[in-house]
N, C-alpha and C. Protein backbone atom coordinates (compact mmCIF):
# COMPACT_ATOMS: atom_id res chain seq x y z
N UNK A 1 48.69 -39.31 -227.28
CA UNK A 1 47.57 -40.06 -226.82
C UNK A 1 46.97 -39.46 -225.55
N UNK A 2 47.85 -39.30 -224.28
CA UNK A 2 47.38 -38.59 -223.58
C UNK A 2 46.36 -37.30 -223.47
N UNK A 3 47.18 -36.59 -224.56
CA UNK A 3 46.00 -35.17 -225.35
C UNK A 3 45.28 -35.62 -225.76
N UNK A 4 44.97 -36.71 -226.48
CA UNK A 4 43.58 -36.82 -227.04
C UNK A 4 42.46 -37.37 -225.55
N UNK A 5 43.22 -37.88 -224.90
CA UNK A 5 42.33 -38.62 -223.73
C UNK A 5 42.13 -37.92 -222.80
N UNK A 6 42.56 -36.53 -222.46
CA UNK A 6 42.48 -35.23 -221.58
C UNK A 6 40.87 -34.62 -222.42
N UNK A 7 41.65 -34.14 -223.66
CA UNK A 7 40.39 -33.23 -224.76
C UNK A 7 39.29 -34.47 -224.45
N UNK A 8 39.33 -35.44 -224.71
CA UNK A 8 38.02 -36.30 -224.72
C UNK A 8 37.02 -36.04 -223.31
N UNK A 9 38.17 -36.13 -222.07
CA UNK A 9 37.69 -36.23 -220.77
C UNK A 9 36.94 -34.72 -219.95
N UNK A 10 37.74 -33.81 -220.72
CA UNK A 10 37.45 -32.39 -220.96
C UNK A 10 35.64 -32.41 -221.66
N UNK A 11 36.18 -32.60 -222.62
CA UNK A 11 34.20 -32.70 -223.59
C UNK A 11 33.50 -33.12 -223.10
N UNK A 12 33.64 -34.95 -222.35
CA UNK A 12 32.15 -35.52 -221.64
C UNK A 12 32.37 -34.37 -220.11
N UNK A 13 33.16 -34.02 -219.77
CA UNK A 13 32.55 -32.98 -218.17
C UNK A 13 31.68 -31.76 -218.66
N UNK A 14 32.08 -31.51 -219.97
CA UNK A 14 31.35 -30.37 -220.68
C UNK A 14 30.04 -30.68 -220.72
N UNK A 15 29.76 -31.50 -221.66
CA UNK A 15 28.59 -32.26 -222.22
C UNK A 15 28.12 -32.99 -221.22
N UNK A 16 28.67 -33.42 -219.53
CA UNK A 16 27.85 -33.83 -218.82
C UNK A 16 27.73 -32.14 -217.93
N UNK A 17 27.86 -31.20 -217.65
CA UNK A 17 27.29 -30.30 -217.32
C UNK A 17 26.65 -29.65 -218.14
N UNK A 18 26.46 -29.80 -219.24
CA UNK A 18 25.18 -28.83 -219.81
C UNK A 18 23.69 -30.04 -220.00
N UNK A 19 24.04 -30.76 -219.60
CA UNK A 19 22.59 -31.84 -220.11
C UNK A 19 21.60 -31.69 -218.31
N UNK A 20 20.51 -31.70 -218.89
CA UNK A 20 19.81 -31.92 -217.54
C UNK A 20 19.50 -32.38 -216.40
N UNK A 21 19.64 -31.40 -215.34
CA UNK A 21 19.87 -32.80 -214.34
C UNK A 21 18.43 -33.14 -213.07
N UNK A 22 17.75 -32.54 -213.72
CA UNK A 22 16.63 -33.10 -213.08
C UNK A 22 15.93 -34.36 -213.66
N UNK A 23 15.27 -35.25 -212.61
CA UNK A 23 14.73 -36.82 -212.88
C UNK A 23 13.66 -36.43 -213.12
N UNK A 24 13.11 -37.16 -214.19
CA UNK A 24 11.68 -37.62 -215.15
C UNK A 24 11.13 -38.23 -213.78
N UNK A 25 10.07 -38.04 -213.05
CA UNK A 25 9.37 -38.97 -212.13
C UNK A 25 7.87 -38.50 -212.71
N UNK A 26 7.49 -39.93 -211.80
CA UNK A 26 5.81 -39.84 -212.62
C UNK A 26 5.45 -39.09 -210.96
N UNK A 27 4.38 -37.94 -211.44
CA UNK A 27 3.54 -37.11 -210.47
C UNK A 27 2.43 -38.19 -209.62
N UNK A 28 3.28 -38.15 -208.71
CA UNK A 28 2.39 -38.77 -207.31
C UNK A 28 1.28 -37.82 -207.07
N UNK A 29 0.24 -37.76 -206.63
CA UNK A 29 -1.15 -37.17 -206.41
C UNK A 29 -0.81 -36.76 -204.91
N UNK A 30 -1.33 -35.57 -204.58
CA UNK A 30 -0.87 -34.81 -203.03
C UNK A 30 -2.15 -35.35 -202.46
N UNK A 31 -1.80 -35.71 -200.87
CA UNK A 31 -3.05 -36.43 -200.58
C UNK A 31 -3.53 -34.82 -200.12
N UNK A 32 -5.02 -35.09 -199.95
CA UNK A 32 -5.68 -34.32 -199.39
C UNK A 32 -5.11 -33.46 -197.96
N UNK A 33 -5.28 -32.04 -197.96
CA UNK A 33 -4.86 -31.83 -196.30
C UNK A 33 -6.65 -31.47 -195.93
N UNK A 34 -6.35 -32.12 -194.38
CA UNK A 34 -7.50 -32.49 -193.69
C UNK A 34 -7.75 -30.97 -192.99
N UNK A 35 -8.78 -30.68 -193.02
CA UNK A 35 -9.74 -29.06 -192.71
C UNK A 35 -9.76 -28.86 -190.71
N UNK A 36 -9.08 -28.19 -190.05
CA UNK A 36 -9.71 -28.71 -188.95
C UNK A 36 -9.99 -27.22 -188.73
N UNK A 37 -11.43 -26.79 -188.32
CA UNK A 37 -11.78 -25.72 -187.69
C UNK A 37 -11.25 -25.52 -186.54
N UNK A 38 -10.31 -24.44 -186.24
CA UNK A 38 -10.45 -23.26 -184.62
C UNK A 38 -11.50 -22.72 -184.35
N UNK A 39 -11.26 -22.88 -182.96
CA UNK A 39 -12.46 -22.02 -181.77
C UNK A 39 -12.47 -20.45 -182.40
N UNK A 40 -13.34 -20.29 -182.48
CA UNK A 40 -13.27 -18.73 -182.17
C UNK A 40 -12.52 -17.77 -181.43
N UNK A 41 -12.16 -17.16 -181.46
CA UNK A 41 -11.18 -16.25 -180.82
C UNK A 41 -11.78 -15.61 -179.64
N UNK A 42 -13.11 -15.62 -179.84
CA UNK A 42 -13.86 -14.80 -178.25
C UNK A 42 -14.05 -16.30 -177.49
N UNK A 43 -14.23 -17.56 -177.73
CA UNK A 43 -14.02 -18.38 -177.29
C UNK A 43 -13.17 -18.97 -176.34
N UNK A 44 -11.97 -18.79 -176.79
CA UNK A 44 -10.79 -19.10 -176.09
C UNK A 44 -10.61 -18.04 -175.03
N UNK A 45 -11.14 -16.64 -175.52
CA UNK A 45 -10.29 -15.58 -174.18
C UNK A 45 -11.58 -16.36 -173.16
N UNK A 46 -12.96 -16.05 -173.34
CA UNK A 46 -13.72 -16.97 -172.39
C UNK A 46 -13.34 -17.51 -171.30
N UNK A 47 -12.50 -18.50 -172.05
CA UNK A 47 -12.09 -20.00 -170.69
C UNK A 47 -10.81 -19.19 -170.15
N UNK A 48 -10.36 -17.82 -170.19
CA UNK A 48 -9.12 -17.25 -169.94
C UNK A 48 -9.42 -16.35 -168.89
N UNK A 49 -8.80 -16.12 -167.82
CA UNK A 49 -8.66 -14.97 -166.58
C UNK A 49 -7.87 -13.54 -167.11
N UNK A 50 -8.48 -12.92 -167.63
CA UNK A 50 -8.13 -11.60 -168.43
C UNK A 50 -7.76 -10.94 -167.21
N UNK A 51 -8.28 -10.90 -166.01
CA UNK A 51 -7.89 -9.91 -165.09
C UNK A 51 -7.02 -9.43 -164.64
N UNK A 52 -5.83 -10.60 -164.61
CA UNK A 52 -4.15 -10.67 -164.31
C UNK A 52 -3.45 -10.00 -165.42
N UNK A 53 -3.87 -10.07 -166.84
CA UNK A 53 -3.29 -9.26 -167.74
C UNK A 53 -3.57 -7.43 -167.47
N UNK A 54 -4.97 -7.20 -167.08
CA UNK A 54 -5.40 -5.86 -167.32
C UNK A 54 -4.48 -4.74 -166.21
N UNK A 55 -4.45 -3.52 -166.78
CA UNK A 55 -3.25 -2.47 -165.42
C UNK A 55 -4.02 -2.18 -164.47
N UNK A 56 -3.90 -1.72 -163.72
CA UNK A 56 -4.35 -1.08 -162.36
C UNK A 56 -3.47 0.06 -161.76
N UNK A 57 -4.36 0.64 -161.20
CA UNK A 57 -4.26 1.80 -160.51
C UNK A 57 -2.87 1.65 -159.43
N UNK A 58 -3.07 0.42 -159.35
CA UNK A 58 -2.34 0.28 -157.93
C UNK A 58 -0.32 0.49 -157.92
N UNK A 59 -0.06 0.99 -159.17
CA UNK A 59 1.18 1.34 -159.44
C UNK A 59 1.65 2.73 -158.42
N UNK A 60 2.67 2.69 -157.37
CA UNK A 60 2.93 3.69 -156.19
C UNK A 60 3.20 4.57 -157.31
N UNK A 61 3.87 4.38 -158.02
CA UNK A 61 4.24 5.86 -158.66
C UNK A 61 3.50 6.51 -159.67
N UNK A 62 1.97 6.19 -159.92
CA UNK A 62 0.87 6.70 -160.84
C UNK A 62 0.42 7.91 -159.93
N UNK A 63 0.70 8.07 -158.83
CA UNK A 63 0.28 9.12 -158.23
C UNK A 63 1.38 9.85 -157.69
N UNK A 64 1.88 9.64 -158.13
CA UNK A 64 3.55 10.88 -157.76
C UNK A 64 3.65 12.05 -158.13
N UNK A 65 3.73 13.01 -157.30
CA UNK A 65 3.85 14.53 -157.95
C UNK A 65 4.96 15.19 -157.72
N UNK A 66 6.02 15.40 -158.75
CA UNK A 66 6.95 15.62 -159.06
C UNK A 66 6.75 17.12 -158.31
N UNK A 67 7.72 18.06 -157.81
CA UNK A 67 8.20 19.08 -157.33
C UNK A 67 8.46 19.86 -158.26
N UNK A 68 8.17 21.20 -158.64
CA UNK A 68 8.33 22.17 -160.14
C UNK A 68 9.53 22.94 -158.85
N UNK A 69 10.08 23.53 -159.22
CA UNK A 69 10.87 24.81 -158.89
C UNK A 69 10.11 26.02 -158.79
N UNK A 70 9.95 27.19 -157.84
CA UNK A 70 9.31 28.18 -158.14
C UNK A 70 9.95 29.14 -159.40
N UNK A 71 11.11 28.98 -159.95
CA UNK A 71 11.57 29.91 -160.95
C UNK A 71 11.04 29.21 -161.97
N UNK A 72 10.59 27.60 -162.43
CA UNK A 72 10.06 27.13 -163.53
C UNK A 72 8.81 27.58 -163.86
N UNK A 73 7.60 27.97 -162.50
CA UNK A 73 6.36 27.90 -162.80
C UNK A 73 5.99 29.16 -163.17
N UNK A 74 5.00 29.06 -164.37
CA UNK A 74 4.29 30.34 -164.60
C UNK A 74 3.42 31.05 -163.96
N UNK A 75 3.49 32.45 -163.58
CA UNK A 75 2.29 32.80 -162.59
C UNK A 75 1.11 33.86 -163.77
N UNK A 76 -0.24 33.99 -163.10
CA UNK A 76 -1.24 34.45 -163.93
C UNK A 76 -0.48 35.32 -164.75
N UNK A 77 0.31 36.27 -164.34
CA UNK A 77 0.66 37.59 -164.71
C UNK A 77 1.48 36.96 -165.98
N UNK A 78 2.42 36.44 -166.04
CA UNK A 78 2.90 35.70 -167.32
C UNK A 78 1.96 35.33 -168.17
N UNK A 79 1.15 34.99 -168.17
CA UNK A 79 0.56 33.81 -169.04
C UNK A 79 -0.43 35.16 -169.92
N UNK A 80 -0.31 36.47 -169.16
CA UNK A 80 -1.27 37.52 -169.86
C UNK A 80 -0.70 37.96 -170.23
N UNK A 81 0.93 38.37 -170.28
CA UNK A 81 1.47 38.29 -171.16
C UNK A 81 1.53 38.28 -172.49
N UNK A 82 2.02 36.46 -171.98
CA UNK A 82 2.20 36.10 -173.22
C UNK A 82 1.08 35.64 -174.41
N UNK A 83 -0.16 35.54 -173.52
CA UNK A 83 -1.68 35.64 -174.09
C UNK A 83 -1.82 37.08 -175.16
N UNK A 84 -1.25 38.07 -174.43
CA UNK A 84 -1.16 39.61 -174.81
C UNK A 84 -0.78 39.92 -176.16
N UNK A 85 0.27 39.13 -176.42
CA UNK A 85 0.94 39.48 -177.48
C UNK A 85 0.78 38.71 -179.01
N UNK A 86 -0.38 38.01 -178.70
CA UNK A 86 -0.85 36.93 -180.13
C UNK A 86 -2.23 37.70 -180.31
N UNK A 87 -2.73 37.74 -181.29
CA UNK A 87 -3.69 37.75 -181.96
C UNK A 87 -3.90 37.68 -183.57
N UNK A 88 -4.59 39.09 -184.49
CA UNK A 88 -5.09 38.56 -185.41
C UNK A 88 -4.38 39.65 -186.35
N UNK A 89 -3.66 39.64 -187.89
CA UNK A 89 -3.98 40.36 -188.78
C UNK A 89 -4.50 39.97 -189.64
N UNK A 90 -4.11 41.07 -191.06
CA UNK A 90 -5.09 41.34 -192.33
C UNK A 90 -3.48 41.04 -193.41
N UNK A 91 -3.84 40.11 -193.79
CA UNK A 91 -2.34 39.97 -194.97
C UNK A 91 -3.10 40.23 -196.04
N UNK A 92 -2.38 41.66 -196.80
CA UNK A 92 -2.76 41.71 -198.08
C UNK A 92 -2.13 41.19 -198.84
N UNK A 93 -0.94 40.98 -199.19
CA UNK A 93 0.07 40.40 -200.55
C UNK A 93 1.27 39.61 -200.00
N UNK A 94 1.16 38.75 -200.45
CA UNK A 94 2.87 37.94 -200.11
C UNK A 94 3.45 37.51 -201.85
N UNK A 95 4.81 38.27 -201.71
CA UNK A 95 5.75 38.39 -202.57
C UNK A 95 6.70 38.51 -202.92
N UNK A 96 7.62 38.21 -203.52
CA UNK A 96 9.26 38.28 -203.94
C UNK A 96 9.94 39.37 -203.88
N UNK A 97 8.91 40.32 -204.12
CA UNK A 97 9.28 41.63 -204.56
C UNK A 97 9.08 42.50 -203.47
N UNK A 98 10.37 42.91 -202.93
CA UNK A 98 10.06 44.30 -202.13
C UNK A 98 9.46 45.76 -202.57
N UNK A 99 9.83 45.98 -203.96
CA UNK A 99 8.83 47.29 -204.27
C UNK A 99 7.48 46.95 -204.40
N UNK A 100 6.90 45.65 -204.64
CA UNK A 100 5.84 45.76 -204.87
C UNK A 100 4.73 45.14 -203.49
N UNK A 101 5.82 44.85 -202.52
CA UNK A 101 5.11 44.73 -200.81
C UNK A 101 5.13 46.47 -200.66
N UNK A 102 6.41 47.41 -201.17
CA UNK A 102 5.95 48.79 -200.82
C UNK A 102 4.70 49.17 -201.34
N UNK A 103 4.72 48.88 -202.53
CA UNK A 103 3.66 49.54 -203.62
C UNK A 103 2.46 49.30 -202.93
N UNK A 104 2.34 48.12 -202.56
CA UNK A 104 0.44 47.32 -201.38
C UNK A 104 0.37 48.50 -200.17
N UNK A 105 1.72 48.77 -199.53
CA UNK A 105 1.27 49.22 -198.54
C UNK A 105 1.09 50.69 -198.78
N UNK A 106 2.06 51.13 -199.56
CA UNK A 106 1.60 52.67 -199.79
C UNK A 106 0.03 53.15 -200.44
N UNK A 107 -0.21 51.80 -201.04
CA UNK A 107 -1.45 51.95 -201.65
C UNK A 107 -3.04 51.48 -200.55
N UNK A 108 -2.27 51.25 -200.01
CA UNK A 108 -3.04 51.12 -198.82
C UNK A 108 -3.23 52.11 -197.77
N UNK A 109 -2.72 52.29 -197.48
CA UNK A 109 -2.54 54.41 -196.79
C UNK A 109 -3.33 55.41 -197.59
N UNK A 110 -2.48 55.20 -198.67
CA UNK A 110 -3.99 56.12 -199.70
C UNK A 110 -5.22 55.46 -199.51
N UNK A 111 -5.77 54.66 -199.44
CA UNK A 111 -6.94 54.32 -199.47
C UNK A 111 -7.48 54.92 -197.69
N UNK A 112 -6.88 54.21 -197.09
CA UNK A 112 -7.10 55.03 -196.00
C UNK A 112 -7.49 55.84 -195.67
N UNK A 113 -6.52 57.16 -196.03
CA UNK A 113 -6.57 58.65 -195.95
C UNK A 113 -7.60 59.00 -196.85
N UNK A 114 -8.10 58.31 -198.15
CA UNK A 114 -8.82 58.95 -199.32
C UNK A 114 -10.28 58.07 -198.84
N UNK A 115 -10.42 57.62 -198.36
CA UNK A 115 -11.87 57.05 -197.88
C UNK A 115 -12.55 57.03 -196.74
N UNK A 116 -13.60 57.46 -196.89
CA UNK A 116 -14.41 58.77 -195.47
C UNK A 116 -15.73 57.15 -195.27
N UNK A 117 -15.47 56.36 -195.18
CA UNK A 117 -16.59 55.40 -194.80
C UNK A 117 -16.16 54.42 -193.89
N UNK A 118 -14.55 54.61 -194.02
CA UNK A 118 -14.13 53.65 -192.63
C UNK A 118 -14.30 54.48 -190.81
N UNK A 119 -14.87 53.14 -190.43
CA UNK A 119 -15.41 53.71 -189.01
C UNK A 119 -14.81 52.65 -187.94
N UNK A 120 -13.59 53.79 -187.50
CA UNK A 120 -12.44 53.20 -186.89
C UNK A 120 -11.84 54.30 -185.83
N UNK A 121 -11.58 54.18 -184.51
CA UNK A 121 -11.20 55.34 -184.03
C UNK A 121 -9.35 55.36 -183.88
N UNK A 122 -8.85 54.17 -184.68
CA UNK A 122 -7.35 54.47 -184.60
C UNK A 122 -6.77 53.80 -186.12
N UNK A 123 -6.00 54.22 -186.64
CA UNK A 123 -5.79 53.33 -188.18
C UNK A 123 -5.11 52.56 -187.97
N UNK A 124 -5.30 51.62 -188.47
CA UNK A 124 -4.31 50.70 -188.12
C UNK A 124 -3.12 50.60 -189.19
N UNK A 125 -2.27 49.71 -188.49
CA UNK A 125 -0.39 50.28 -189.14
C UNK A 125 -0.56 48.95 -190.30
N UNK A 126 0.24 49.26 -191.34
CA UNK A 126 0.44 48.55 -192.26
C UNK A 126 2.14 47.90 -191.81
N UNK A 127 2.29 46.73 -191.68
CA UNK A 127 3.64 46.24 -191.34
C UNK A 127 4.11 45.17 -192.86
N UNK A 128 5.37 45.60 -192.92
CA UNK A 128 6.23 44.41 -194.40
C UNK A 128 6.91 43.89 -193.36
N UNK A 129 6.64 42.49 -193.91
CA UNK A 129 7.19 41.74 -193.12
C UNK A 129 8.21 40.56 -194.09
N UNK A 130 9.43 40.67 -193.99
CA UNK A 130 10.09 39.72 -194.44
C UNK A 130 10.47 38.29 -193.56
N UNK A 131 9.98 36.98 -194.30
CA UNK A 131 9.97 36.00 -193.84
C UNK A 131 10.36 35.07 -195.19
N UNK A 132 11.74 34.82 -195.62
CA UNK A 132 12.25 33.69 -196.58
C UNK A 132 11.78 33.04 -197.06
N UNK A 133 10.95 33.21 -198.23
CA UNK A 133 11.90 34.08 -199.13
C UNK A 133 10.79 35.05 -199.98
N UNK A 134 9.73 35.05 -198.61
CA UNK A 134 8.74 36.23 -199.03
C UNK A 134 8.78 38.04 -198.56
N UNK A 135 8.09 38.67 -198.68
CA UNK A 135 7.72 39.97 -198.19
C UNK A 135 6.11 40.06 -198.24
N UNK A 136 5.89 40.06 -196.76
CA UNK A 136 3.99 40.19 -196.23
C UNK A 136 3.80 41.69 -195.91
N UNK A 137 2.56 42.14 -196.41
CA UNK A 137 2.21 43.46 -196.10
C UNK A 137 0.98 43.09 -195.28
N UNK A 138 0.98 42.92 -193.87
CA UNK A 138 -0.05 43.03 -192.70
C UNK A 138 -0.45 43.93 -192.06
N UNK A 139 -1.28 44.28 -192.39
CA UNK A 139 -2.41 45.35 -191.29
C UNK A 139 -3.15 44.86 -190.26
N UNK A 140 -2.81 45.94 -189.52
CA UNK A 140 -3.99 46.14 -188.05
C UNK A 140 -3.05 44.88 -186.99
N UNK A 141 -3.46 45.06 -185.65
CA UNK A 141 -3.22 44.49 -184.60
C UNK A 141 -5.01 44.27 -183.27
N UNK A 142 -5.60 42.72 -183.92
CA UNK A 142 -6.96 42.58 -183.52
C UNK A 142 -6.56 41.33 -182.55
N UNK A 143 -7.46 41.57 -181.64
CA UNK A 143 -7.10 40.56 -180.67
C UNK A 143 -8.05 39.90 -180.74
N UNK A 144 -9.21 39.81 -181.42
CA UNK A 144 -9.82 38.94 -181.85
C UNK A 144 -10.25 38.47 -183.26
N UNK A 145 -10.48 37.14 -183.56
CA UNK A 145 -10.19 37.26 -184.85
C UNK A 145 -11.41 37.69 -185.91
N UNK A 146 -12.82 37.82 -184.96
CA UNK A 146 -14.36 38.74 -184.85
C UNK A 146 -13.59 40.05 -185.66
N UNK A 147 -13.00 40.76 -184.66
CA UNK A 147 -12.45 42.09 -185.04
C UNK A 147 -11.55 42.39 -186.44
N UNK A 148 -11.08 41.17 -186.61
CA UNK A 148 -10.09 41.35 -187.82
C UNK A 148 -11.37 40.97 -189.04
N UNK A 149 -11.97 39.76 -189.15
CA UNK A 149 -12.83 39.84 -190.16
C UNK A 149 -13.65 41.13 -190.83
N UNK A 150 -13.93 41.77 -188.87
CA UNK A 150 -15.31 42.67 -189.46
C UNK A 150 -14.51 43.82 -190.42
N UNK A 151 -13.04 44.27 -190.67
CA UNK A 151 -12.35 45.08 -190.82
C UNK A 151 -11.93 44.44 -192.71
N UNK A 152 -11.87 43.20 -192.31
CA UNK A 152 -11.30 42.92 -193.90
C UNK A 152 -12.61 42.87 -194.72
N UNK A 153 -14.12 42.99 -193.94
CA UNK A 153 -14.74 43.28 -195.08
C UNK A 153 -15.09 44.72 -195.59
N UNK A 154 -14.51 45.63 -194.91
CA UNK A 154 -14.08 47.07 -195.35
C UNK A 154 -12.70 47.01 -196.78
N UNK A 155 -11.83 46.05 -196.44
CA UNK A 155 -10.79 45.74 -196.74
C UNK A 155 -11.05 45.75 -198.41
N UNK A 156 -11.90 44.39 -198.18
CA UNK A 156 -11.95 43.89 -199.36
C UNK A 156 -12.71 44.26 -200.91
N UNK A 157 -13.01 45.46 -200.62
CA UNK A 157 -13.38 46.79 -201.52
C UNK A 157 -11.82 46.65 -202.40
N UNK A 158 -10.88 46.99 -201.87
CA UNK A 158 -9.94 47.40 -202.58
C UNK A 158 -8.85 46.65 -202.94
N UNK A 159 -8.87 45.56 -201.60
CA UNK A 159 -7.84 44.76 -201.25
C UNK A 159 -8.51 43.41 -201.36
N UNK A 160 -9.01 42.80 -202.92
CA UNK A 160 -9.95 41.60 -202.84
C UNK A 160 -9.22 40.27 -202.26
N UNK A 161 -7.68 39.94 -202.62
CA UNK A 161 -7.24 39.17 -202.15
C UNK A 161 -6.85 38.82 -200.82
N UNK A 162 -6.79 39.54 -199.81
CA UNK A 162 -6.97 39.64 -198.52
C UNK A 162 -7.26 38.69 -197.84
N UNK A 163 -6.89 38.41 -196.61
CA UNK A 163 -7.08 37.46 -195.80
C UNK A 163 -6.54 37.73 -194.42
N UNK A 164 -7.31 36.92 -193.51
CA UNK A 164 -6.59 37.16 -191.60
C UNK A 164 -5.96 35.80 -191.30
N UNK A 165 -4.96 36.63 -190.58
CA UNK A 165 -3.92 35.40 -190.56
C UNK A 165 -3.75 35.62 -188.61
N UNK A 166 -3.31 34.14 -187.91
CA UNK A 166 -2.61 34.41 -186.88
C UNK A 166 -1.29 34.86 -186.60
N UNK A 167 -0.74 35.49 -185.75
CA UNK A 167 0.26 36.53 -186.04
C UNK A 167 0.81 36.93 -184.48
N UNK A 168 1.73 37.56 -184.71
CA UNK A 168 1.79 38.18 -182.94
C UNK A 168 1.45 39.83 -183.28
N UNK A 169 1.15 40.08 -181.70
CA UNK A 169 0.78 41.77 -182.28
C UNK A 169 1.29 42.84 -181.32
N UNK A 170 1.25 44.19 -181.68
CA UNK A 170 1.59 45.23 -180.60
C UNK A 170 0.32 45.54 -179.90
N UNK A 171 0.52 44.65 -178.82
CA UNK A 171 -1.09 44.95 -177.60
C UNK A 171 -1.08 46.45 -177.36
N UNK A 172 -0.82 47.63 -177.67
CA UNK A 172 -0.78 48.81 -177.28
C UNK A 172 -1.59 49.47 -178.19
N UNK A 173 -1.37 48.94 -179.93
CA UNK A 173 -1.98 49.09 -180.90
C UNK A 173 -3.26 48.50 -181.09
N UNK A 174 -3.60 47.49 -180.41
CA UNK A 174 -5.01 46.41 -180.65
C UNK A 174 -5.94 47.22 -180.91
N UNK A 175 -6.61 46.96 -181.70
CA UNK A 175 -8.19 46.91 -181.61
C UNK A 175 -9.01 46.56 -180.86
């Protein structure tokens, strides 16, 4: 008897957790919410003393000048330098292939040597340049980038894909 009155008591906890347990109510009507307009936002700063918020000058340490070291600071002579040593080349090919960055530049020398219309009083050097996980074949050392254009449109006779790139250069070699 007991088993049967366990199994019974067992089934209605069953059968009262699967039945629904939300209440049937009848839908009350939401009252209205009432509209109330805000001021305007330029309104309110208006009636407000903005002045106490805004910065001022008057901070002691806005005018503080920190002390450099004389070994930190750069003098003219540096800065021409390092001005000195940037300017302009002529990148003909960037590629995977090291014989075929040789092949641009050797073929570029021939052109050189085999063409009587370039009007140049020093040739300029063809440099391969490996940079991961390319090989650049760059010509000339122009310190301006005027000078490198006027040269790649000699260039671009032979060398259509061509282009001037910023670069560092041998100031001894410049143009």
């Amino acid at each position: 008897m007991r088993i049967k009155y366990a199994i019974f008591l067992i089934a209605l906890l069953i059968a009262g957790a699967c039945a629904p347990t939300a209440e049937i109510a009848e839908e009350e009507p939401e009252p209205e919410e009432e509209v109330v307009e805000a001021p305007a936002y330029s309104e309110v700063l208006a009636g407000l003393n903005m002045d106490r918020l805004r910065s001022s000058f008057s901070d002691p340490y806005s005018r503080f000048q920190n002390e450099i070291p004389d070994v930190f600071q750069l003098t003219d002579e540096d800065m021409r330098a390092v001005n000195s040593n940037t300017g302009y080349r002529i990148q003909l090919i960037s590629t995977e292939s090291k014989s075929e960055a040789d092949s641009v530049s050797a073929a570029y020398y021939d052109w050189i040597f085999s063409n009587e219309d370039t009007d140049f009083t020093q040739i300029p050097e063809a440099y391969v340049v490996f940079r991961q996980p390319y090989y650049r074949v760059r010509v000339g050392d122009f310190r301006s980038r005027r000078q490198a254009i006027d040269y790649l449109q000699q260039l671009r006779r032979n060398f259509q894909g061509a282009w001037v790139v910023f670069d560092t250069i041998d100031p001894e070699r410049a143009n």
